[in-house]
Protein backbone atom coordinates (compact mmCIF):
# COMPACT_ATOMS: atom_id res chain seq x y z
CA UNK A 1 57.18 21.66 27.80
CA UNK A 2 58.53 21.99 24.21
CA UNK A 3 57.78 19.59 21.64
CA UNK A 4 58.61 19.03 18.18
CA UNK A 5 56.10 17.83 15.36
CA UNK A 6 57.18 15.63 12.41
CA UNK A 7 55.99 13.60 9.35
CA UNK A 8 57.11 10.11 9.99
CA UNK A 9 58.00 10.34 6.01
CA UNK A 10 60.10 13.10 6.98
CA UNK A 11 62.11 11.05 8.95
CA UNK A 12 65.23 9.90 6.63
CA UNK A 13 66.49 6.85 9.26
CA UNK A 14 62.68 4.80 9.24
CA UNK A 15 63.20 2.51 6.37
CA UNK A 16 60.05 1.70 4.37
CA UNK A 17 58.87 -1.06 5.71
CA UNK A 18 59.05 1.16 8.97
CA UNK A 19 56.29 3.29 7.66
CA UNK A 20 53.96 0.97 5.91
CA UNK A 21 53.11 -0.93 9.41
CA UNK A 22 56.42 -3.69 10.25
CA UNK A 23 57.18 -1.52 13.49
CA UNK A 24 54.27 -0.63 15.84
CA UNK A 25 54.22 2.53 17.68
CA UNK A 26 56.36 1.57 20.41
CA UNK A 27 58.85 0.50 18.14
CA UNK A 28 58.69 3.71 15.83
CA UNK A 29 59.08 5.82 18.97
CA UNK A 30 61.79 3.58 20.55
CA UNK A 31 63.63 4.19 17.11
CA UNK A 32 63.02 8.05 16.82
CA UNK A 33 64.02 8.47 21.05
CA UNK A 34 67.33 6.98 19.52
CA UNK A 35 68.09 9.45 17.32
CA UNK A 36 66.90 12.24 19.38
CA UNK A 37 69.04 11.33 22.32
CA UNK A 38 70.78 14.49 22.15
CA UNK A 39 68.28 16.55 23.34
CA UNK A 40 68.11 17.33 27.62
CA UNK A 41 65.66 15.07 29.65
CA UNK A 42 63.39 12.03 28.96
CA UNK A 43 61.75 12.32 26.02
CA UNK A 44 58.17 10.91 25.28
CA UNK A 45 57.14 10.56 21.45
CA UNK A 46 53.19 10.01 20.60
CA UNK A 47 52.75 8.92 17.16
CA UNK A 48 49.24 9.41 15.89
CA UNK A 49 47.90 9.64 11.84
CA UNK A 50 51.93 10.08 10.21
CA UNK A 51 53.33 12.13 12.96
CA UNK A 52 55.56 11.69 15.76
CA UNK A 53 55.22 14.31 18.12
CA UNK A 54 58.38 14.54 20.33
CA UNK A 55 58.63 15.93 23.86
């Protein structure tokens, strides 16, 4: 399985409040499975320590 690895500050579309804690996880990863729709298959996001890791 591939999977791409990412900064959460990286990530131009999470707003600031985003990152300092007004999403939780599930929120984060429901936002960042949004903009990665484009990619083939279901994708899973874990977000652990500032990164999202996308599979």
């Amino acid at each position: 399985m591939n999977a791409v690895v990412v900064r959460l500050s990286d990530l131009a579309f999470l707003s600031p409040a985003d990152l300092s804690g007004a999403c939780s996880e599930s929120e984060l990863g429901e936002k960042i499975i949004k903009q990665f729709a484009f990619l083939p298959g279901d994708l899973r996001v874990t977000i652990t320590d500032g990164t999202a890791r996308i599979e």
